[in-house]
C-alpha atoms as a PDB file:
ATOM      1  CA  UNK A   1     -12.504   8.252 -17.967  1.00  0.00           C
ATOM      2  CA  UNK A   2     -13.021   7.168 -14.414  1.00  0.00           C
ATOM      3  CA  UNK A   3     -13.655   3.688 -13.404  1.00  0.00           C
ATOM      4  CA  UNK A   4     -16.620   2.989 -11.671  1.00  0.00           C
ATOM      5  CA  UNK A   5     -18.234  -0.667 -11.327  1.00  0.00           C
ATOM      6  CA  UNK A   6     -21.679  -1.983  -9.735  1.00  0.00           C
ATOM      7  CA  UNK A   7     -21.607  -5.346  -9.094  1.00  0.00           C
ATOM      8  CA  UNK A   8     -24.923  -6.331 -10.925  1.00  0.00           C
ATOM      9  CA  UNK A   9     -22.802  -5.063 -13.572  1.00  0.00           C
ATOM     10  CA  UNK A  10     -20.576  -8.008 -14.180  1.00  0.00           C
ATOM     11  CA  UNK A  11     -21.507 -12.228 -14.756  1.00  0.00           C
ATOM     12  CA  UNK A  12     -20.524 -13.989 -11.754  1.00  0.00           C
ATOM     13  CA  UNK A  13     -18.720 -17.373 -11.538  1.00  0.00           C
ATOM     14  CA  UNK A  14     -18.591 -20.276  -9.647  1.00  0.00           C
ATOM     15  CA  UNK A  15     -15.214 -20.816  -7.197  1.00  0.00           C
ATOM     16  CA  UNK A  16     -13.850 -23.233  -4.065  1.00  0.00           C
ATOM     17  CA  UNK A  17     -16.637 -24.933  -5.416  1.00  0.00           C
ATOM     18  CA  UNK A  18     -20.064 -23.170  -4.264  1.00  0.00           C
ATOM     19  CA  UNK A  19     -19.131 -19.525  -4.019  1.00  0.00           C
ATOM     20  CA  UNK A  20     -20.507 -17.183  -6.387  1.00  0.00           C
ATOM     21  CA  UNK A  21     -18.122 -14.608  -7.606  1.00  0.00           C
ATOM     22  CA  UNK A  22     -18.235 -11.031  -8.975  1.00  0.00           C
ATOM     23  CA  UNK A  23     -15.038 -10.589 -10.205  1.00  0.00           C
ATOM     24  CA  UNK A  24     -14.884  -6.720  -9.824  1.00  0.00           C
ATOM     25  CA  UNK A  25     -11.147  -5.215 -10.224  1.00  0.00           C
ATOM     26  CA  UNK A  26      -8.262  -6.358 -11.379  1.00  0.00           C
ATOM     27  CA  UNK A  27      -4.401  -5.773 -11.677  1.00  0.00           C
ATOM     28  CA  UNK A  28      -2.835  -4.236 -14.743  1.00  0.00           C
ATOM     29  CA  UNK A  29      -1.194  -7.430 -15.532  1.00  0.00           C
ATOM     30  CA  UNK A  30      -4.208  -9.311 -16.131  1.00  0.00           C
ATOM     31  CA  UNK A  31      -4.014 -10.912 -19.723  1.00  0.00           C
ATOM     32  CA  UNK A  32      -7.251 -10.550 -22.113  1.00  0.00           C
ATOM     33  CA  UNK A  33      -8.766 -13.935 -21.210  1.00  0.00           C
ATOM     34  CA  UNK A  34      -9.163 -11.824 -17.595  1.00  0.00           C
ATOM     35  CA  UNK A  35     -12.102 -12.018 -15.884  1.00  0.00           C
ATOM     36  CA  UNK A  36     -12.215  -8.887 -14.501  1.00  0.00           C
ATOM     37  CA  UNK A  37     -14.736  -6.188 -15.130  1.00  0.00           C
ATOM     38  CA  UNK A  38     -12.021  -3.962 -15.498  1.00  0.00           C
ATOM     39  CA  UNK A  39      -8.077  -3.980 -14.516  1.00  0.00           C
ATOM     40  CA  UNK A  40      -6.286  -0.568 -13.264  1.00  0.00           C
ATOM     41  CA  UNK A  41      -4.439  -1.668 -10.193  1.00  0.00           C
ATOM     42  CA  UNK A  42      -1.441  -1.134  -9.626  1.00  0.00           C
ATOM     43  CA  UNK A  43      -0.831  -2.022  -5.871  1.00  0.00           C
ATOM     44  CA  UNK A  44      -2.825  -4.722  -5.453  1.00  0.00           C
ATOM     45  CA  UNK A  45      -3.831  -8.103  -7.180  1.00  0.00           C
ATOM     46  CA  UNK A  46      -7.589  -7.576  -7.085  1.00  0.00           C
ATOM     47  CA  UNK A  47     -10.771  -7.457  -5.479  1.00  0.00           C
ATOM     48  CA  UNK A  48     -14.005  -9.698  -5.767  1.00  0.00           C
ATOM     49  CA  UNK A  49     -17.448 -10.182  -4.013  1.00  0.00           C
ATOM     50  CA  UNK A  50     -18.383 -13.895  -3.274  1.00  0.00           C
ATOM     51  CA  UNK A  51     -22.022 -15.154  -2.311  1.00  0.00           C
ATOM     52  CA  UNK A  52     -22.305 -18.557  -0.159  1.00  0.00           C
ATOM     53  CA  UNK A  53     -25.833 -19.649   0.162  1.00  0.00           C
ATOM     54  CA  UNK A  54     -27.301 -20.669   3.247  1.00  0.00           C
ATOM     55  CA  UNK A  55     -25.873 -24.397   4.585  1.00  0.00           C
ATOM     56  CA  UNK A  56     -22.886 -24.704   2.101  1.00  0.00           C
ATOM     57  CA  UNK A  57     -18.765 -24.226   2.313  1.00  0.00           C
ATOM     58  CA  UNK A  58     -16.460 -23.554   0.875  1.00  0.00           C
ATOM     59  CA  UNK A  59     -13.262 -25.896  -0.064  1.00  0.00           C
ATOM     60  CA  UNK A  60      -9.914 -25.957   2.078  1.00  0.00           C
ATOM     61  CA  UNK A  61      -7.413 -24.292   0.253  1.00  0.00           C
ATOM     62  CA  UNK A  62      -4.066 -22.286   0.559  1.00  0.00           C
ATOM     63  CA  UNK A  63      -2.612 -19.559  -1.241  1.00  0.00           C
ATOM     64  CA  UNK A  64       1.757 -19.158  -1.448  1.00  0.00           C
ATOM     65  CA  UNK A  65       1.941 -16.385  -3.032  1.00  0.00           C
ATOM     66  CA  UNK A  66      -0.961 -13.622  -1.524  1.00  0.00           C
ATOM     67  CA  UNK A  67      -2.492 -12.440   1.397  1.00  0.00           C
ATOM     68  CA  UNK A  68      -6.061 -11.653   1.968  1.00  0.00           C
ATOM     69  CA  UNK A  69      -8.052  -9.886   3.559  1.00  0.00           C
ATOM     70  CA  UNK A  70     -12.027 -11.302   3.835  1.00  0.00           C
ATOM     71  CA  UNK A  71     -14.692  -8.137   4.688  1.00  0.00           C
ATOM     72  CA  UNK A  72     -18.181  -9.522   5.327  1.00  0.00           C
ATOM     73  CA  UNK A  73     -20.777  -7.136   4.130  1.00  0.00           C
ATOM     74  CA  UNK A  74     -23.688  -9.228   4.593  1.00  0.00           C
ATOM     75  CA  UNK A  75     -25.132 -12.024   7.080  1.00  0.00           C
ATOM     76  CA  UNK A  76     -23.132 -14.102   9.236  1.00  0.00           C
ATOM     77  CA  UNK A  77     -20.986 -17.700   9.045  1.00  0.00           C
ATOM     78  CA  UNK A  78     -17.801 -19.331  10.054  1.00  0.00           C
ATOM     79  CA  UNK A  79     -14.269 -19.114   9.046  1.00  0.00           C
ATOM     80  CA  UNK A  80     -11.913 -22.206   9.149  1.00  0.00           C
ATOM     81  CA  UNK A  81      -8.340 -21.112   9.183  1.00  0.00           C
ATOM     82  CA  UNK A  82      -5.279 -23.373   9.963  1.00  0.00           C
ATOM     83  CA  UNK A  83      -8.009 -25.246  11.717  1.00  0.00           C
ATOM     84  CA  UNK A  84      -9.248 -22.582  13.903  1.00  0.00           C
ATOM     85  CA  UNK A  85     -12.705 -21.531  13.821  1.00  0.00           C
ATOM     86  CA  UNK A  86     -13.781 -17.724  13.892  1.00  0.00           C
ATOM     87  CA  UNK A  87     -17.254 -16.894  13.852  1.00  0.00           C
ATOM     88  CA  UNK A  88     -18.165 -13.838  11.508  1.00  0.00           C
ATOM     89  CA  UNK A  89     -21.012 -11.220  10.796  1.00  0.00           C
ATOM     90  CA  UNK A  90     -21.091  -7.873   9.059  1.00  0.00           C
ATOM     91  CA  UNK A  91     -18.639  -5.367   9.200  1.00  0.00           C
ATOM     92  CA  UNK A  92     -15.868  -8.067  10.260  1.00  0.00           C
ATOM     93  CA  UNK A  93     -12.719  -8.269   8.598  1.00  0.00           C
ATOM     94  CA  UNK A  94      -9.634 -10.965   8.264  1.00  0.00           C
ATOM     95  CA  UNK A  95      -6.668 -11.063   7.363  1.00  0.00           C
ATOM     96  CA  UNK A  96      -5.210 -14.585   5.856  1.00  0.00           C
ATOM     97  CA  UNK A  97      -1.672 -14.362   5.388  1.00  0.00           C
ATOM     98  CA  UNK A  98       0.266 -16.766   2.749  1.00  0.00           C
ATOM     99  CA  UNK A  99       0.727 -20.628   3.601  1.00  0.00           C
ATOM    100  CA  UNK A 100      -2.872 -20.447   6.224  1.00  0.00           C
ATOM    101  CA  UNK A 101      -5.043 -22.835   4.955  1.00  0.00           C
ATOM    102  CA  UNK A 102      -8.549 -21.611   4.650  1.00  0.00           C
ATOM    103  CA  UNK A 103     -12.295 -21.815   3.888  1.00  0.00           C
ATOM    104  CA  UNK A 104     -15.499 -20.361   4.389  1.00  0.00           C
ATOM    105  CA  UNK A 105     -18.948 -22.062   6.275  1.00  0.00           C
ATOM    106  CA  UNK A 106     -22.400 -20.911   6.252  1.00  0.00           C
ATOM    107  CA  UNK A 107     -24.388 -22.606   8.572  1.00  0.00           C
ATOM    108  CA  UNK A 108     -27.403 -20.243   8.774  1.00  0.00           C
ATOM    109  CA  UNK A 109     -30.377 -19.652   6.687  1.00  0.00           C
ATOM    110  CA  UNK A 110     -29.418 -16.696   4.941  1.00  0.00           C
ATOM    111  CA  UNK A 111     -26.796 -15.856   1.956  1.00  0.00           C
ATOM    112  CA  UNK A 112     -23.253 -15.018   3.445  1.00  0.00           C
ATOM    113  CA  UNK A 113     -21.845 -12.118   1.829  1.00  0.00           C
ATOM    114  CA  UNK A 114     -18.228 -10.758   1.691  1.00  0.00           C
ATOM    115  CA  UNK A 115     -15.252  -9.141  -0.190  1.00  0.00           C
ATOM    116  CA  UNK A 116     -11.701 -10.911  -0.733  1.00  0.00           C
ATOM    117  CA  UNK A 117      -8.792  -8.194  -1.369  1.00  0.00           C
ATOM    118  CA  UNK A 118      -5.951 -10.096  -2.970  1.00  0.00           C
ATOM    119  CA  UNK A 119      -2.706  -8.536  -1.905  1.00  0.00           C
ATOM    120  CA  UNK A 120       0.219  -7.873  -4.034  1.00  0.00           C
ATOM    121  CA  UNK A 121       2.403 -10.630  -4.923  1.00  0.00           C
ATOM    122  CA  UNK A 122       4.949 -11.498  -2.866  1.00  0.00           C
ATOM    123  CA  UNK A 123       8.833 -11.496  -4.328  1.00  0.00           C
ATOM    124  CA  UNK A 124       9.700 -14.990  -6.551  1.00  0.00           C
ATOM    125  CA  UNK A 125      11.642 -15.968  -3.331  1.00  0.00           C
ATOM    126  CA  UNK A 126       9.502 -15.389  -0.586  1.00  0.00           C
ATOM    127  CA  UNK A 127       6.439 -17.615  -2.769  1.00  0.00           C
ATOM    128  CA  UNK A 128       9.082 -20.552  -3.205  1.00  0.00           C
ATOM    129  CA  UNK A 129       9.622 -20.647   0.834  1.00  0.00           C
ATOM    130  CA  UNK A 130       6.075 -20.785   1.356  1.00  0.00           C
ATOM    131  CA  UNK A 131       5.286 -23.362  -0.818  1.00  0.00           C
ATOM    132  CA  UNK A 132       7.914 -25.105   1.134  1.00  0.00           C
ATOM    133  CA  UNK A 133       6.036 -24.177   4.063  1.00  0.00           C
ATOM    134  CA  UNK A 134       2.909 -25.508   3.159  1.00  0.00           C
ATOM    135  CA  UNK A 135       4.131 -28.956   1.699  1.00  0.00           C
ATOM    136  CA  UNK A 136       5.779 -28.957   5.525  1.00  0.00           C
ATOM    137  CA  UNK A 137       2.359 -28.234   7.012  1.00  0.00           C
ATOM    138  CA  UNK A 138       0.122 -31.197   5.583  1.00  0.00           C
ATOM    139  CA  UNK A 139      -3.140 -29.095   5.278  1.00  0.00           C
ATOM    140  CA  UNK A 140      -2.802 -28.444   9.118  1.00  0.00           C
ATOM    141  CA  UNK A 141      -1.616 -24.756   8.147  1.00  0.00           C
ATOM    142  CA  UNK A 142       1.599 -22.548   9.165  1.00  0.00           C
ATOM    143  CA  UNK A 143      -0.339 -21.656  12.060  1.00  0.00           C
ATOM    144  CA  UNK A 144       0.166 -18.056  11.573  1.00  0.00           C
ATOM    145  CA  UNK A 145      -1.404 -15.137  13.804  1.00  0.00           C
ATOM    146  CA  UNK A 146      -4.561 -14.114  12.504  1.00  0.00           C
ATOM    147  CA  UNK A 147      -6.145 -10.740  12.646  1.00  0.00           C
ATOM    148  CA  UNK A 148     -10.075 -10.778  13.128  1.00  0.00           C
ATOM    149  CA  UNK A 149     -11.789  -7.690  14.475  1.00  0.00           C
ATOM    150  CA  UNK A 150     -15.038  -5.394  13.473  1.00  0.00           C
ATOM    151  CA  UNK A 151     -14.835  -1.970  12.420  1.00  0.00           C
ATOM    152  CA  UNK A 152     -16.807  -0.986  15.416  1.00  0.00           C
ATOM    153  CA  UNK A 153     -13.868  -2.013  17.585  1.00  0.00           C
ATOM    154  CA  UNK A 154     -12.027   1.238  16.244  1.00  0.00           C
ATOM    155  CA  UNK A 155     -12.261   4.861  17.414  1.00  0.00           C
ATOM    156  CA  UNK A 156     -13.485   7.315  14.853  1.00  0.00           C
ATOM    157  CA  UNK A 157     -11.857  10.480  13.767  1.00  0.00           C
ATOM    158  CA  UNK A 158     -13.025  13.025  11.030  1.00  0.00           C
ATOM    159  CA  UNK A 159     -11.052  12.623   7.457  1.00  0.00           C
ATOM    160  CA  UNK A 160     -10.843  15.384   5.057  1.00  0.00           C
ATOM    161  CA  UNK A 161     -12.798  17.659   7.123  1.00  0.00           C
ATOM    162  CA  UNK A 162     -15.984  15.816   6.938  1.00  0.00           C
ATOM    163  CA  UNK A 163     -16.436  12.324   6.901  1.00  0.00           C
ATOM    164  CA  UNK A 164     -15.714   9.904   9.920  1.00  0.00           C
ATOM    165  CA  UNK A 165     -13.294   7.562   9.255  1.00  0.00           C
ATOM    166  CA  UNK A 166     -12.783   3.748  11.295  1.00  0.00           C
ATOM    167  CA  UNK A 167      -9.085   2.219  10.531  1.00  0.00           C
ATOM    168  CA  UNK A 168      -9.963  -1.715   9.661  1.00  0.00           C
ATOM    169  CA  UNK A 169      -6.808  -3.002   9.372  1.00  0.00           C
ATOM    170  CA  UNK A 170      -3.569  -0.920   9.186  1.00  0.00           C
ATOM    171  CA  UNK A 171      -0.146  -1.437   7.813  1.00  0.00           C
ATOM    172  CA  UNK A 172       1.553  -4.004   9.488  1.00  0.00           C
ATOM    173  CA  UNK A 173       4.401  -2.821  12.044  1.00  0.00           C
ATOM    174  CA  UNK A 174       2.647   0.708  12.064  1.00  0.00           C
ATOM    175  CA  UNK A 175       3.766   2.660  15.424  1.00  0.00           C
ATOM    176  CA  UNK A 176       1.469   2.182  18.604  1.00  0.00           C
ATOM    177  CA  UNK A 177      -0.809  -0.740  16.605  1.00  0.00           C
ATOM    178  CA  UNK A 178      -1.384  -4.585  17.732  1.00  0.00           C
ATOM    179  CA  UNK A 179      -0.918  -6.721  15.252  1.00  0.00           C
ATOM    180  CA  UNK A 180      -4.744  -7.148  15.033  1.00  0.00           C
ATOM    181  CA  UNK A 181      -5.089  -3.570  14.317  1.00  0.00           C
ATOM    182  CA  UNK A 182      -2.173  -3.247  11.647  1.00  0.00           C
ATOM    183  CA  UNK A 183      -1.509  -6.532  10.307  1.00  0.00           C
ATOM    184  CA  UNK A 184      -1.229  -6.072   6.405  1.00  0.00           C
ATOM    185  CA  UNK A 185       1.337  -6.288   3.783  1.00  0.00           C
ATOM    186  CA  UNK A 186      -0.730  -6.614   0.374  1.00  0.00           C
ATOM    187  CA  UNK A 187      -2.366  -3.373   0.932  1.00  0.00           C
ATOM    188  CA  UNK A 188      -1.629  -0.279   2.695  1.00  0.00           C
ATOM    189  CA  UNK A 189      -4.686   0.363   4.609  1.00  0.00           C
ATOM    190  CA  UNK A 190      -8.437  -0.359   4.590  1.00  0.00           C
ATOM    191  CA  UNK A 191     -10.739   1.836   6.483  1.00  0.00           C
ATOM    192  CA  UNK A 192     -14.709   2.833   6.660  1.00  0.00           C
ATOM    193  CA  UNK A 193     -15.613   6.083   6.326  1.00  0.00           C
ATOM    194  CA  UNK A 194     -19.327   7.702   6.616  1.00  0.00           C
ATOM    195  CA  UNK A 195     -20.454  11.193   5.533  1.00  0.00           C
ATOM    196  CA  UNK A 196     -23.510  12.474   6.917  1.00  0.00           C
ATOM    197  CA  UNK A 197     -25.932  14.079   5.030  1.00  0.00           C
ATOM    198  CA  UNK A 198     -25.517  17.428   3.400  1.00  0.00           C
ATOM    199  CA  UNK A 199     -21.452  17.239   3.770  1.00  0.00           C
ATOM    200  CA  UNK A 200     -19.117  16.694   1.606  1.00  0.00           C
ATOM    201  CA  UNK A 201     -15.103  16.446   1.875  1.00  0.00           C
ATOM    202  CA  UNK A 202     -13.896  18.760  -0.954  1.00  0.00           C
ATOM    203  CA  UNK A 203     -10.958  16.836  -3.360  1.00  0.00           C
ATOM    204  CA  UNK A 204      -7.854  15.866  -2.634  1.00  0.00           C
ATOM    205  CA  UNK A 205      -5.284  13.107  -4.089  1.00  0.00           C
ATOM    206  CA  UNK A 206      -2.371  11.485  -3.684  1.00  0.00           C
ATOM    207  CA  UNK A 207       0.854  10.679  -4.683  1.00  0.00           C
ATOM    208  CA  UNK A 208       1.986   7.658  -3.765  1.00  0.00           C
ATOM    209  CA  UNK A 209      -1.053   5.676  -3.586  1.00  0.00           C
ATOM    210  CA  UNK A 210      -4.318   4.455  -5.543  1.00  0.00           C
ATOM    211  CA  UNK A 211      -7.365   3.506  -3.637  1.00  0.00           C
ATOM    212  CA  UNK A 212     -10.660   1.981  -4.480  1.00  0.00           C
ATOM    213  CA  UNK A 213     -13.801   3.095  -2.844  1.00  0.00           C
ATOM    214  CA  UNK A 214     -16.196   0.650  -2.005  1.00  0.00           C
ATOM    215  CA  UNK A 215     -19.526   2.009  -1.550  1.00  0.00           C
ATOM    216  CA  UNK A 216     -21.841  -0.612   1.100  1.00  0.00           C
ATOM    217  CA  UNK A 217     -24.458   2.343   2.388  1.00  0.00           C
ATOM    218  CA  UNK A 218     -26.646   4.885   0.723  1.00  0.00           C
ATOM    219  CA  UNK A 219     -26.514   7.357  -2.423  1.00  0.00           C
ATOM    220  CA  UNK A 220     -24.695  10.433  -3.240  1.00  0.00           C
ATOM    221  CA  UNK A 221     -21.849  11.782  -5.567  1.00  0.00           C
ATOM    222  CA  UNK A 222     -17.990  10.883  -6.077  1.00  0.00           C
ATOM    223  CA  UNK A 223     -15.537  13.602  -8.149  1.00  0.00           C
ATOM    224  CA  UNK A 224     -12.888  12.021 -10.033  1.00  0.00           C
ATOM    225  CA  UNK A 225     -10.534  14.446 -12.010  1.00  0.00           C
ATOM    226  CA  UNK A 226     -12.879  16.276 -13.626  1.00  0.00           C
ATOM    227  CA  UNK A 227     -15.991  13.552 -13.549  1.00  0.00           C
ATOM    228  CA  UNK A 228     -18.832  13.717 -11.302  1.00  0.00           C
ATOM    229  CA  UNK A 229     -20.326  10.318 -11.044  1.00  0.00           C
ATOM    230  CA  UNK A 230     -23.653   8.932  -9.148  1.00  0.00           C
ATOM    231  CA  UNK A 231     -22.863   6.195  -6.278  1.00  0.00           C
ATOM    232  CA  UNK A 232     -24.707   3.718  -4.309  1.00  0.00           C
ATOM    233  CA  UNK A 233     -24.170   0.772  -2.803  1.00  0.00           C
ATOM    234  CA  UNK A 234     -22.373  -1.537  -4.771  1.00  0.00           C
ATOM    235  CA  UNK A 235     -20.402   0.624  -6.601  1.00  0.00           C
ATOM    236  CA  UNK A 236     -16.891   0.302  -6.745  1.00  0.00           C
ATOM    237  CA  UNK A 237     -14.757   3.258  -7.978  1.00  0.00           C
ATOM    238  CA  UNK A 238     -11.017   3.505  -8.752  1.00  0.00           C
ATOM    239  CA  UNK A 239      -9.011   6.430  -7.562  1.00  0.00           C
ATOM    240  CA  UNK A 240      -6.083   6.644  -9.373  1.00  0.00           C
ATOM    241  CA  UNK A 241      -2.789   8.338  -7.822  1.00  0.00           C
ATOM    242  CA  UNK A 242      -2.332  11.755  -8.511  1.00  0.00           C
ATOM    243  CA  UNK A 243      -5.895  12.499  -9.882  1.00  0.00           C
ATOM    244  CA  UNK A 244      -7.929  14.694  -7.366  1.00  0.00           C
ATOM    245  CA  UNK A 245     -11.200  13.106  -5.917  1.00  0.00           C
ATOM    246  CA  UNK A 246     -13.901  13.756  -3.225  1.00  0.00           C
ATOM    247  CA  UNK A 247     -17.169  12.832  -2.316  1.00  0.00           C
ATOM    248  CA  UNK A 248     -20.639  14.511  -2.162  1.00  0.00           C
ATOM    249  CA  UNK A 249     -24.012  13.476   0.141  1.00  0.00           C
ATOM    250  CA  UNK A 250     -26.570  14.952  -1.390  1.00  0.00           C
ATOM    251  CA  UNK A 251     -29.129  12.487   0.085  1.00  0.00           C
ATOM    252  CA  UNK A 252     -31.013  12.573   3.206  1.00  0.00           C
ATOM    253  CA  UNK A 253     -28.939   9.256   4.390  1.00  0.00           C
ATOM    254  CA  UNK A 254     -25.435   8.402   5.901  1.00  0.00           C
ATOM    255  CA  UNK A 255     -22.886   7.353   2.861  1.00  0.00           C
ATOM    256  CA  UNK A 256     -21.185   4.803   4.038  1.00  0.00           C
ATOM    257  CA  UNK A 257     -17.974   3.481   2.074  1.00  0.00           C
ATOM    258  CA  UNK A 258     -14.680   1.092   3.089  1.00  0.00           C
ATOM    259  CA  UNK A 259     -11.756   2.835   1.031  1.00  0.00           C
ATOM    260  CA  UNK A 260      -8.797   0.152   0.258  1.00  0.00           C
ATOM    261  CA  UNK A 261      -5.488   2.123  -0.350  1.00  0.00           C
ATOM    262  CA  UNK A 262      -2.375   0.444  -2.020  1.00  0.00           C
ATOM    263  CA  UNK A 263       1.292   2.176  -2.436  1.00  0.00           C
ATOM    264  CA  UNK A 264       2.111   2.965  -5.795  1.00  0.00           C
ATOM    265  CA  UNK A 265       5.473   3.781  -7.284  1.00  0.00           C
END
């Protein structure tokens, strides 16, 4: 049966102390007392939507053993990192690698809105050096690059013969990218992709990879194997390796979606 989660669908919680979290998808490792709506990942360690109200932040903290990557959805803020201030609206994304200390400020007057992708774990070894690295770095931070850009600062190209596709953030040390353009490790890719109306991509799958489809614009239809489910916007669908999948626009407005994709063995 395929996975498919709206957000409305699952309690939120409180974390770094005034964010409001949807925990949405989790990894297969997650024990029972999980929080997670659901947990099929493979690749990755999870994904969640956090809320910040208007004039609060977020707490300082660090992470040894992840990367992430922030996508803001909704409004606009700040973003400490390592003591470095980025500004940030919709449709930016960051990436926060492991041992950058970190936390999110919204000083406007409306709700600040974004996802956090959790990267795979990094190897036993690599997580002791970094925690060595951050007791070394006394909250100041490693001081790490950081890759911050919009999707808009992408060129388009049409993906699986219909929909236009915008890399976010590539693979880090893929050929002929900046390391703003192709900085990850947790993930393999993350990209936007919108379907006009009255297209649709036909199915395909893959191999080697799972991806989740997060849907932030419109209506239509996504195939999975042999399901058809309705999407909208806030909707978050597994696609599991090897299992063909597609999407439909049956509706008289762009689909717009940001697709993360993870290697799988």
């Amino acid at each position: 049966m395929a996975i498919k989660v709206n957000w409305q669908d699952v309690t939120p919680n409180i974390g770094h102390e005034t964010a409001i979290v949807w925990p949405i998808l989790g990894p297969t490792t997650a024990g029972e007392s999980s929080s997670y709506n659901a947990t099929p990942l493979q690749g990755f360690s999870g994904v969640t939507r956090h809320m910040i109200q208007p004039g609060k932040a977020g707490d300082y903290h660090v992470h040894f053993d992840r990367e992430q990557v922030y996508y803001f959805t909704e409004g606009s803020g700040k973003m400490n990192i390592d003591e470095v201030i980025y500004p940030v609206r919709k449709g930016d994304a960051v990436c926060v690698p492991p041992t950058s200390y970190h936390h999110m400020i919204n000083d406007t007057d409306e709700w600040l809105v974004h996802l956090i992708i959790n990267g795979k774990h990094v190897p036993e070894a690599q997580q002791e050096e970094n925690k060595k690295i951050i007791a070394a770095s006394n909250a100041h931070g490693s001081k790490q690059p950081i890759a911050h850009r919009h999707w808009l600062d992408s060129m388009p190209h049409v993906s699986h013969g219909a929909a236009l596709l915008w890399s976010v953030f590539a693979g880090k040390g893929t050929p002929g990218r900046s390391y703003t353009e192709a900085p990850v490790e947790g993930v393999q890719k993350i990209t936007i992709h919108r379907l006009q109306p009255r297209l649709q991509t036909g199915t395909h799958s893959h191999s080697d990879k799972e991806q989740v489809y997060v849907f932030t614009e419109g209506t239509g239809k996504m195939i999975v194997g042999d399901e058809t489910l309705d999407v909208e916007e806030g909707d978050f669908v597994y696609g599991p390796p090897r299992v063909p999948h597609g999407l439909i626009n049956d509706s008289d407005g762009w689909l717009e979606h940001l697709i993360i994709s993870a290697e799988v063995e």
